[in-house]
Protein backbone atom coordinates (compact mmCIF):
# COMPACT_ATOMS: atom_id res chain seq x y z
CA UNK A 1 30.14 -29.69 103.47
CA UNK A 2 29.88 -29.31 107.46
CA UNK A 3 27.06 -26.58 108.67
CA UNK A 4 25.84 -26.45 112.10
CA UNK A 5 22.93 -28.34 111.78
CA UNK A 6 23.53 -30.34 108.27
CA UNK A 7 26.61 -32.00 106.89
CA UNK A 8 27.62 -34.61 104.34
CA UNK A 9 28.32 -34.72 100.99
CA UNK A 10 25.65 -33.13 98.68
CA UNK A 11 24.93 -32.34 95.08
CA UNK A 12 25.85 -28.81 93.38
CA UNK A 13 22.37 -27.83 93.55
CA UNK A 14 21.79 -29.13 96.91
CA UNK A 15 24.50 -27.42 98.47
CA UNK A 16 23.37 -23.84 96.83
CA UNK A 17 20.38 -24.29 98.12
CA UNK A 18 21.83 -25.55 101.94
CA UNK A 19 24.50 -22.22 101.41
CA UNK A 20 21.79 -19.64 100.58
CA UNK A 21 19.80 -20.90 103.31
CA UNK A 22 22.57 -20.83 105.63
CA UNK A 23 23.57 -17.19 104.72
CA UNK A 24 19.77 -15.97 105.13
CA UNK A 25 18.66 -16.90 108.61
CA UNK A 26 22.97 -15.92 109.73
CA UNK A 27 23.27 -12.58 108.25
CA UNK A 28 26.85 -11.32 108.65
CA UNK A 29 28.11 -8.59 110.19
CA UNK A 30 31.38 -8.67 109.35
CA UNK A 31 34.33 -11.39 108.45
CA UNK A 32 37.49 -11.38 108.54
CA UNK A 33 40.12 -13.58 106.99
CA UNK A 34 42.64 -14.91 109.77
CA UNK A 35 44.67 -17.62 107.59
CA UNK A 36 44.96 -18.06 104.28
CA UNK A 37 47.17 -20.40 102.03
CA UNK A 38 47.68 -22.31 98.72
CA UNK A 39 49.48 -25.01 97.51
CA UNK A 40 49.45 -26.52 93.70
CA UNK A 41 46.19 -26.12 92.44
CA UNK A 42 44.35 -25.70 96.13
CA UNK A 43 43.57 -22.15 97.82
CA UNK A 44 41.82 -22.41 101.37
CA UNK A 45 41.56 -19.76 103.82
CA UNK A 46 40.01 -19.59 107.43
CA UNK A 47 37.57 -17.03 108.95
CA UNK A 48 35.74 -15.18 111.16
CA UNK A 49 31.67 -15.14 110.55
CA UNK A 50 30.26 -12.66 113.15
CA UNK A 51 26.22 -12.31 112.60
CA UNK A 52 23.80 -10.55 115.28
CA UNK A 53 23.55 -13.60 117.75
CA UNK A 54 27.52 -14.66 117.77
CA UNK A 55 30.12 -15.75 115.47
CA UNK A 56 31.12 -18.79 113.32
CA UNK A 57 34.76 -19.82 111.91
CA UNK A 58 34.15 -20.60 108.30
CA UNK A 59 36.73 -22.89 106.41
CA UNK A 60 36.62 -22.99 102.76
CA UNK A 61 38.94 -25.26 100.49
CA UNK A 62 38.79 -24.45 96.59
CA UNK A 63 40.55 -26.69 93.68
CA UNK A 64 40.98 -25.44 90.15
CA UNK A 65 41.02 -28.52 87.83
CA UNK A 66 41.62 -26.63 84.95
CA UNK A 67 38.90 -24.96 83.54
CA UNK A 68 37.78 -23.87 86.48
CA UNK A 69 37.80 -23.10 90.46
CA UNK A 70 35.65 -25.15 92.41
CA UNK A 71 34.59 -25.26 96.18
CA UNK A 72 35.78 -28.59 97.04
CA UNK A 73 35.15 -28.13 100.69
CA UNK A 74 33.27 -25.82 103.02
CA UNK A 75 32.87 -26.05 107.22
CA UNK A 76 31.15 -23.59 108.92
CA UNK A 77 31.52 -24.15 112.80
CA UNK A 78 29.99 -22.37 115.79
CA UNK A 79 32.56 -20.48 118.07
CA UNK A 80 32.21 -20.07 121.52
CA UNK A 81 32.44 -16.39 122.67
């Protein structure tokens, strides 16, 4: 997982905790989806995060092993305006 001010590889719990955090101090305005694919048993789009002070372009990858889908990988990047 790749935020602006943390990254690495973290527990379930940690990373809910890292997410939620995220999302509450960035508030979104809006987002928008600008590329989206999937391949086998992998879905990953790419978006635009606009909150109050700028915007972000968010990267999620998701695997389904099965049972279930999982977030496998998530980057959330600042964008220069």
């Amino acid at each position: 997982m790749v935020l602006p001010d943390k990254s690495g590889v973290f527990s379930r719990e940690q990373a809910q905790f890292l997410i939620k955090d995220f999302f509450d101090k960035h508030p979104p305005t809006s987002f928008q989806i600008i590329h989206q694919g999937e391949r086998e048993n992998a879905t990953f789009a790419i978006g635009r995060y606009n909150y109050n002070q700028g915007q972000y372009r968010l990267l999620f990858l998701t695997k389904n092993n099965g049972h279930e889908t999982l977030i496998h990988q998530l980057r959330v990047e600042k964008q220069d305006e």
